[in-house]
Protein backbone atom coordinates (compact mmCIF):
# COMPACT_ATOMS: atom_id res chain seq x y z
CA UNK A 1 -34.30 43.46 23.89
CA UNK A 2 -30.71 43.41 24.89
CA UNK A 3 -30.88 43.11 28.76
CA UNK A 4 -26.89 42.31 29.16
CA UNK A 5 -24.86 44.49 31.64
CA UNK A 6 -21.32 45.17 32.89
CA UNK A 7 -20.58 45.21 36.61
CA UNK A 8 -17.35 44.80 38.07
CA UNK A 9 -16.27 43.48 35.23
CA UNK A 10 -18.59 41.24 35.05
CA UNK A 11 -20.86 40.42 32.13
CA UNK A 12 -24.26 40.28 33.56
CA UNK A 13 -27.30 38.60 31.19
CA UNK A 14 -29.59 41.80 33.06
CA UNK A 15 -29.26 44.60 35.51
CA UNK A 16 -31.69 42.73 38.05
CA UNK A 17 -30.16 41.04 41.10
CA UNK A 18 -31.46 40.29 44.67
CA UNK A 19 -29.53 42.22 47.37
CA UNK A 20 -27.75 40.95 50.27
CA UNK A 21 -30.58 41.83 52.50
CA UNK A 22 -32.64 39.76 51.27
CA UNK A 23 -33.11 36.39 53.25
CA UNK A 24 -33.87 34.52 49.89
CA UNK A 25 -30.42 33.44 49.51
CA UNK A 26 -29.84 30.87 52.27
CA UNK A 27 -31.70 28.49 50.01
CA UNK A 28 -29.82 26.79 47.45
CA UNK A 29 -33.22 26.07 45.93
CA UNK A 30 -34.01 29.99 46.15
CA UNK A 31 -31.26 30.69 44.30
CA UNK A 32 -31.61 28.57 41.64
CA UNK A 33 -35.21 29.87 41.30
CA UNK A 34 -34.16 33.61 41.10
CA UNK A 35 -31.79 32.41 38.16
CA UNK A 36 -34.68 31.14 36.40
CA UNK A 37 -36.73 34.15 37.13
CA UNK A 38 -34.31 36.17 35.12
CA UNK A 39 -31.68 37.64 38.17
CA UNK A 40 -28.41 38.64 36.65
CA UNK A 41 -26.28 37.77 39.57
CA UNK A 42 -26.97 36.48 43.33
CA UNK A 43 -26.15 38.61 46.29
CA UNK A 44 -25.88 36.48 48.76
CA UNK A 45 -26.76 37.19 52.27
CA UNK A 46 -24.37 38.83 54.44
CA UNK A 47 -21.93 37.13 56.59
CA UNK A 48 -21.36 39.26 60.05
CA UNK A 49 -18.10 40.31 61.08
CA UNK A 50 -19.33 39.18 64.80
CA UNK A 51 -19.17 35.40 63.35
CA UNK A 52 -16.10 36.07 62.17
CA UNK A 53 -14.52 36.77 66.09
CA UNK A 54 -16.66 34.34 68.11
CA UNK A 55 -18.43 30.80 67.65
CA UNK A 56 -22.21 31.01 68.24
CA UNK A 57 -21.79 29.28 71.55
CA UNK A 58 -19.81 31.52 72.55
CA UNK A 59 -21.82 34.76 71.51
CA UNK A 60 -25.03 32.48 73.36
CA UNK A 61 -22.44 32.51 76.67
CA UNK A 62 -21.20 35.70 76.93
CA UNK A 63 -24.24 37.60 76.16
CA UNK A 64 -26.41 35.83 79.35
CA UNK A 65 -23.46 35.32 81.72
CA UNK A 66 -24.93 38.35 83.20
CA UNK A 67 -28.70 37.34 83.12
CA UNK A 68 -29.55 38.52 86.65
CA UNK A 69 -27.16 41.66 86.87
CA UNK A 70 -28.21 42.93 83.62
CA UNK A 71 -31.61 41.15 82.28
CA UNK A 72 -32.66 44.01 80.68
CA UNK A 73 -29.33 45.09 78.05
CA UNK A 74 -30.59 41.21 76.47
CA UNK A 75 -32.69 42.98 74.77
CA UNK A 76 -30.32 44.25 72.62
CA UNK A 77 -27.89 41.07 71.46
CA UNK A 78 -29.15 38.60 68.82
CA UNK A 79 -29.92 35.02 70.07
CA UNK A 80 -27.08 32.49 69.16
CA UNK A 81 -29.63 30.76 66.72
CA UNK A 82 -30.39 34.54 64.99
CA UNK A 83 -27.13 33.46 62.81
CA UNK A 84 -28.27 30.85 60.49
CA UNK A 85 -24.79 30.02 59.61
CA UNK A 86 -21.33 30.16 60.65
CA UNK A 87 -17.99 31.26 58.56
CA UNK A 88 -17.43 27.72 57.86
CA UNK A 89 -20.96 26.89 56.30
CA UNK A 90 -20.99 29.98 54.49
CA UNK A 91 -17.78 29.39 52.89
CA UNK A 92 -19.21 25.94 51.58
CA UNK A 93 -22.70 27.94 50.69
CA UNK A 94 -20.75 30.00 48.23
CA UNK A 95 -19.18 26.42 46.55
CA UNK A 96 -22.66 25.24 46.30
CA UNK A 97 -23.97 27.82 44.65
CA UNK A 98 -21.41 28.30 42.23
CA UNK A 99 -21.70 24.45 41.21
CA UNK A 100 -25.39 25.34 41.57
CA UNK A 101 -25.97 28.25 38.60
CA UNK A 102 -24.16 29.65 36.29
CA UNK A 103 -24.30 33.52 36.94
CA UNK A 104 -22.00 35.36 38.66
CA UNK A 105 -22.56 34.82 42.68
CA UNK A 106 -21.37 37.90 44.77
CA UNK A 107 -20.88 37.10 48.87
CA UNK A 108 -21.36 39.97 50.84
CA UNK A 109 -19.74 41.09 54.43
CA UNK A 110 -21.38 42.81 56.89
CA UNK A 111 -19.84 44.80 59.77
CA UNK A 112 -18.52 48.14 61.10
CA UNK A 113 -14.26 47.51 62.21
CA UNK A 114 -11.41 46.11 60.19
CA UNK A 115 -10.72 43.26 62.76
CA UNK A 116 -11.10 39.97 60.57
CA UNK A 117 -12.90 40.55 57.09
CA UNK A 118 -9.22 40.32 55.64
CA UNK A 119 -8.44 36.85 56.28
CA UNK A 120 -12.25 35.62 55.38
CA UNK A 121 -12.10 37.80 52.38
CA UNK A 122 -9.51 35.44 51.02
CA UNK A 123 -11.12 32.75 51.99
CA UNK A 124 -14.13 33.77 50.40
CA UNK A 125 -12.29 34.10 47.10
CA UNK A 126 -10.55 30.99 47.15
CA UNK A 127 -14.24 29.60 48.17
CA UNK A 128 -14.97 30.62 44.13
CA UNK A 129 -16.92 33.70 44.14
CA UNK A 130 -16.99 36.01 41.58
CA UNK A 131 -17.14 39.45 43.59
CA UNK A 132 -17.03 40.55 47.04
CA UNK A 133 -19.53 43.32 48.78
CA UNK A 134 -18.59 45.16 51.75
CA UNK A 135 -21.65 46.23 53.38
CA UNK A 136 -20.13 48.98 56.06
CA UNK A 137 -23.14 49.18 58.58
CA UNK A 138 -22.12 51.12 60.99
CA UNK A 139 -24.06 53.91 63.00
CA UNK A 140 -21.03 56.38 64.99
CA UNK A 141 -22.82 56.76 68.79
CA UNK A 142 -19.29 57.98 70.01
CA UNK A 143 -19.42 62.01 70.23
CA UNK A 144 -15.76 62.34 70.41
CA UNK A 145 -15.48 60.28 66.97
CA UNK A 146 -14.98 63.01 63.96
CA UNK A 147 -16.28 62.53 60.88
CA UNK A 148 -12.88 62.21 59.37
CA UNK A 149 -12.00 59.42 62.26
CA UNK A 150 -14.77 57.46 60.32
CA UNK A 151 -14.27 57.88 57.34
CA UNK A 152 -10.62 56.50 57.55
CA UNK A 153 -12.29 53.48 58.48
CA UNK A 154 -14.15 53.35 56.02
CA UNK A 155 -10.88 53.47 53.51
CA UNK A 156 -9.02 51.33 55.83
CA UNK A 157 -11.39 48.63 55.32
CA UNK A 158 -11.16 48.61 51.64
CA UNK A 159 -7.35 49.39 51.23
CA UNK A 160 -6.70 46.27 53.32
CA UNK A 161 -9.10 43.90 51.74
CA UNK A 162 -8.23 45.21 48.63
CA UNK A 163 -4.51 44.30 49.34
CA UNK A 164 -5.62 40.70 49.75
CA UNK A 165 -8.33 39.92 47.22
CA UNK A 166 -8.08 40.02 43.27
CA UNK A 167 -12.02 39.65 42.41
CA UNK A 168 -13.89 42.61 42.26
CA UNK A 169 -14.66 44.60 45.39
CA UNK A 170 -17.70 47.14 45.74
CA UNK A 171 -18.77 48.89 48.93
CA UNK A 172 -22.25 49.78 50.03
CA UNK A 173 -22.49 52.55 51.45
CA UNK A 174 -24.75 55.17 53.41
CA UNK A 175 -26.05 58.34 52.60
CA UNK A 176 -24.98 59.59 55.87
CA UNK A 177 -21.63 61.54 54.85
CA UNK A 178 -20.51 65.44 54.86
CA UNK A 179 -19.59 65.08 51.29
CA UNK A 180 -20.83 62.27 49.98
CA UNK A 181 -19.17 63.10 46.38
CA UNK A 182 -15.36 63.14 47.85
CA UNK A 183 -16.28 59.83 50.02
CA UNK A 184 -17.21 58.09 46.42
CA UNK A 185 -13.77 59.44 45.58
CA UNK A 186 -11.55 58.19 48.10
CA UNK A 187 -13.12 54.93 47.98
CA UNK A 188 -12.57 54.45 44.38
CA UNK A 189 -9.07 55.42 44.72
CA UNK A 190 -8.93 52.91 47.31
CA UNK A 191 -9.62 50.19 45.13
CA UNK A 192 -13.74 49.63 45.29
CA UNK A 193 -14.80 48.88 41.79
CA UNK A 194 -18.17 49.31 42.07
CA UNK A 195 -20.43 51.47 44.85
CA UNK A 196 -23.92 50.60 45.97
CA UNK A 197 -26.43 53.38 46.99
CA UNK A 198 -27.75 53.38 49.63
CA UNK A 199 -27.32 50.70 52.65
CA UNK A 200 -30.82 51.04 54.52
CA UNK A 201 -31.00 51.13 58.51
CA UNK A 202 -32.85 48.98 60.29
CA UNK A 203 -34.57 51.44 62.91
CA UNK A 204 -35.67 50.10 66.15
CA UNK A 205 -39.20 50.36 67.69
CA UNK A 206 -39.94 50.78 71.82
CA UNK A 207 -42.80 49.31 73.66
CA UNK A 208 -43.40 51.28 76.72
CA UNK A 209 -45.56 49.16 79.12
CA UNK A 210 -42.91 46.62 78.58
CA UNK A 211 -39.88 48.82 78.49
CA UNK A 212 -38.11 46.74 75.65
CA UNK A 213 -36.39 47.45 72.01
CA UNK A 214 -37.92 45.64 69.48
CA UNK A 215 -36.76 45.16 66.15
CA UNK A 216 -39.33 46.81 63.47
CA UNK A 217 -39.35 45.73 60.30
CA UNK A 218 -40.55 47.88 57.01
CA UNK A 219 -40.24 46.81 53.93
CA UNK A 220 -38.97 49.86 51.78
CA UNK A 221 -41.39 51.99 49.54
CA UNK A 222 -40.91 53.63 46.10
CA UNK A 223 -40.41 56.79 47.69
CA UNK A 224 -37.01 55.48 49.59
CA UNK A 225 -35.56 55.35 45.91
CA UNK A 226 -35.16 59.34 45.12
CA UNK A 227 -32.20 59.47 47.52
CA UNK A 228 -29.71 56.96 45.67
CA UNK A 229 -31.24 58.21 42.34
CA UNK A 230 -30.15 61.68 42.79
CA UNK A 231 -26.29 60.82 43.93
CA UNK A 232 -25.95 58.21 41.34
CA UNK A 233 -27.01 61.24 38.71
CA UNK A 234 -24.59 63.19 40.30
CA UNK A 235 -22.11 60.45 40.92
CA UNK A 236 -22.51 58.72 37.26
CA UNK A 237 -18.72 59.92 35.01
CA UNK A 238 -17.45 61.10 37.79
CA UNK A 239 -15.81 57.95 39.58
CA UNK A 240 -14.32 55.26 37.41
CA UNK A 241 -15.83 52.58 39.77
CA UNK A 242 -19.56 50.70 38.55
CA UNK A 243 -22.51 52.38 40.11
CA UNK A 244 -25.71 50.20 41.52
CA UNK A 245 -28.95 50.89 42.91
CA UNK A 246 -30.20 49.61 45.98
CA UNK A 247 -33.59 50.70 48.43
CA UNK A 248 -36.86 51.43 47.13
CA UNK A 249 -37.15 49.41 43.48
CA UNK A 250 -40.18 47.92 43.52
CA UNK A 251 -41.52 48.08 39.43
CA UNK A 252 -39.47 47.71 36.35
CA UNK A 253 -40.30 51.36 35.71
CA UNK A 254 -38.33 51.89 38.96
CA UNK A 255 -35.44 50.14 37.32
CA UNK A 256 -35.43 52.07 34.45
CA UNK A 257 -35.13 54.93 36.32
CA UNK A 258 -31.93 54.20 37.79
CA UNK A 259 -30.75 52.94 35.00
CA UNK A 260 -30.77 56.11 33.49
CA UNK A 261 -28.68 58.36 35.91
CA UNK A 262 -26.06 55.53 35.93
CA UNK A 263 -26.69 52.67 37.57
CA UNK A 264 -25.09 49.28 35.87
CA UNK A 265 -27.31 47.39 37.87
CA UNK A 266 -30.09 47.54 40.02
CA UNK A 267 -30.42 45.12 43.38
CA UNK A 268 -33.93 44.52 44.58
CA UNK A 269 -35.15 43.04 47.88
CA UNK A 270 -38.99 44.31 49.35
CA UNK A 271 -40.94 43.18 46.39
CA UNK A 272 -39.55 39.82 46.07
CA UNK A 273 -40.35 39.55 50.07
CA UNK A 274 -43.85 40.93 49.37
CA UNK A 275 -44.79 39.03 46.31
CA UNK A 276 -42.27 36.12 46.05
CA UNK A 277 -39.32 35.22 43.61
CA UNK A 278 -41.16 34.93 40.43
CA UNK A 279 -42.10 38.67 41.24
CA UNK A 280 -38.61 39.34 39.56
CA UNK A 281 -40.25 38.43 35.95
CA UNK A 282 -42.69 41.06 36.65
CA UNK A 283 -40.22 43.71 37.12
CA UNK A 284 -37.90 42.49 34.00
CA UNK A 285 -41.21 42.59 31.94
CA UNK A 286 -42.37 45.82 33.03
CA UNK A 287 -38.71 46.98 32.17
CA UNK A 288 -38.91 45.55 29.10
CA UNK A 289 -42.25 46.88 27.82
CA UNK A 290 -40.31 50.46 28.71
CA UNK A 291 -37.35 50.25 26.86
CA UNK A 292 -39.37 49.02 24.02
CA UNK A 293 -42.00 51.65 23.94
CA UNK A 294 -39.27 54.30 24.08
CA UNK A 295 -37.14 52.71 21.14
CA UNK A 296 -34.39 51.94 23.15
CA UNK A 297 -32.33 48.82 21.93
CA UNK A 298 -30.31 47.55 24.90
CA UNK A 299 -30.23 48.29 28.48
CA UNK A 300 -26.49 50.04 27.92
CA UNK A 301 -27.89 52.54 25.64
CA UNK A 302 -30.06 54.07 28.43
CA UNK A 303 -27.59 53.84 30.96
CA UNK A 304 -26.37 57.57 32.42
CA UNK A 305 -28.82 59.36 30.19
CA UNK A 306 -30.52 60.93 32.62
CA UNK A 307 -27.56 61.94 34.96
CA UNK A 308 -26.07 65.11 35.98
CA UNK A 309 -23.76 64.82 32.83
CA UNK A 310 -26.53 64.60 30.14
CA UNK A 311 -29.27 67.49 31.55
CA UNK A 312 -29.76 70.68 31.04
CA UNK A 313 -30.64 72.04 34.01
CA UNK A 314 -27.86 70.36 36.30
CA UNK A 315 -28.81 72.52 39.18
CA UNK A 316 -32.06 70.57 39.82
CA UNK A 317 -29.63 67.70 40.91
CA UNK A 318 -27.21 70.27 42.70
CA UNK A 319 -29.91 72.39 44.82
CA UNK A 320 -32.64 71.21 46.68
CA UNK A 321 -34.80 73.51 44.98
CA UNK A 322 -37.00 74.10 48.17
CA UNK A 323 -39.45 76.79 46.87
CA UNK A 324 -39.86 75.16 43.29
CA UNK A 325 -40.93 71.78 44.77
CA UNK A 326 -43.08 73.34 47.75
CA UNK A 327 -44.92 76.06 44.65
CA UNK A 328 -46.01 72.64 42.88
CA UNK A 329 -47.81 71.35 45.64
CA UNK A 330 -51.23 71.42 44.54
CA UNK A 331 -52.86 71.97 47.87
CA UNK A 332 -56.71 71.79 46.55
CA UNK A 333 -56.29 68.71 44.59
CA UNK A 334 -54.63 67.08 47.86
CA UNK A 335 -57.75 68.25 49.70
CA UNK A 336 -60.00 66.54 46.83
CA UNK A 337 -57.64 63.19 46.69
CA UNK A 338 -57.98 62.92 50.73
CA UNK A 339 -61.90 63.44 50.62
CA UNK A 340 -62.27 60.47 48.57
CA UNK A 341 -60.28 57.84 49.94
């Protein structure tokens, strides 16, 4: 089975890859063990734009300056140590790595403002890596900030890294946009040559008795995956830049199902936290054994198959088709499922 793929130019000997979020990365030895498990390409873990403006010490200083005034906001800023490492070390992580394996290694930036990713972005390049992701977190709390106010960041971002860089640039992005379809198309316009769907939140838990924010970490589920599947069937020929899949991929069957409304490549993070690196065989097997049983040759010959361009009934991806999916609920068959578990 032909497992080779092309994203962002870059020839790829399968369409499975760890994401940036997943922690796996940091280790040299990691990443030389998710090349042998089959990966395609290396994600690495994201470097944060807040590294990028202040030393850790300085982070550690200025967030408890104001212990006794404030004790309570500390609850919201990392610890100095939360960083594992600074622009410096990251830079000579990305050298490593490429003397390390011999796939394609992707860094990745994380942040929400322009303010420095243009400068590191070069250095990142000249550090040797083959493609650059901007991951865009950002979560507008300002009411007076329009939706068009953010979205020009958004394009400002890539315009001026783009401007500065020659490898490949994609852009992860969130779902969270009045017209997602037009964002896809500014962005490409701007330069990205590749989009990844969809960045994933991190939502924050409360305890009450101790009136604290705690960080709350899920895993993602299957389930999370029928958001990015549905825009990349509607997004797949309509954007010239490389589509991938990200949140909710847990079997090769998964995979395969992005594959098929136009991903190039799929990125996968909960299952290889859950069941460890060599998990990544299963899902290449699985995807295998699919492609196989449905006589397909390669992995390129299923791509966009299943997208908006290659259905009949385009509407399903279009409309939410409320009534349709609400008159197939089988509610007596629910009501025997939950009476045996």
């Amino acid at each position: 089975m032909d497992l080779t793929t092309e994203y962002l130019g870059l020839q790829l000997k399968s369409p499975l890859m760890p994401s940036a979020a997943a922690p796996l990365t940091e280790d040299l030895d990691n990443i030389k063990r998710l090349e042998d498990a089959g990966a395609g390409a290396i994600v690495l873990h994201s470097i944060f734009a807040e590294q990028l403006r202040i030393e850790q010490h300085e982070l550690h200083h200025h967030t408890i300056s104001h212990t006794e005034s404030f004790a309570e906001a500390l609850t919201y800023f990392p610890e100095a140590d939360t960083y594992h490492v600074g622009p410096e070390t990251y830079l000579e992580h990305i050298r490593q790595a490429k003397e390390s394996v011999g796939i394609p290694i992707i860094a990745s930036l994380n942040g929400s403002t322009l303010g420095d990713w243009v400068d590191y972005s070069k250095q990142i390049q000249e550090a040797g890596a083959d493609a650059l992701e901007l991951n865009i977190y950002s979560i507008p709390t300002d009411a007076d900030l329009t939706g068009a106010q953010i979205e020009e960041d958004y394009l400002s971002i890539v315009e001026a890294v783009r401007a500065d860089v020659t490898i490949p640039l994609a852009v992860k992005l969130s779902p969270f946009f009045t017209n997602l379809g037009n964002m896809a198309q500014r962005l490409d316009q701007a330069g990205a040559n590749g989009l990844i769907l969809f960045n994933r939140f991190m939502q924050a838990d409360i305890s009450p008795e101790e009136l604290e924010v705690w960080p709350h970490l899920v895993l993602s589920q299957h389930q999370e995956s029928l958001l990015p599947m549905r825009w990349l069937g509607l997004l797949y020929g309509r954007i010239n830049a490389d589509l991938a899949a990200t949140t909710g991929i847990q079997k090769g069957r998964d995979a395969v199902k992005m594959l098929m409304v136009g991903a190039k490549v799929t990125q996968v993070c909960s299952p290889l936290l859950r069941h460890g690196i060599g998990h990544l065989r299963e899902i290449e097997r699985e995807l295998v054994e699919w492609l196989e049983e449905h006589e397909y040759h390669s992995v390129k010959q299923a791509i966009g198959t299943m997208s908006q361009m290659n259905v009949a009934d385009r509407s399903a991806y279009e409309r939410a088709q409320y009534m349709k999916v609400i008159q197939s609920f089988d509610y007596d068959q629910a009501i025997v499922t939950a009476s045996t578990v």
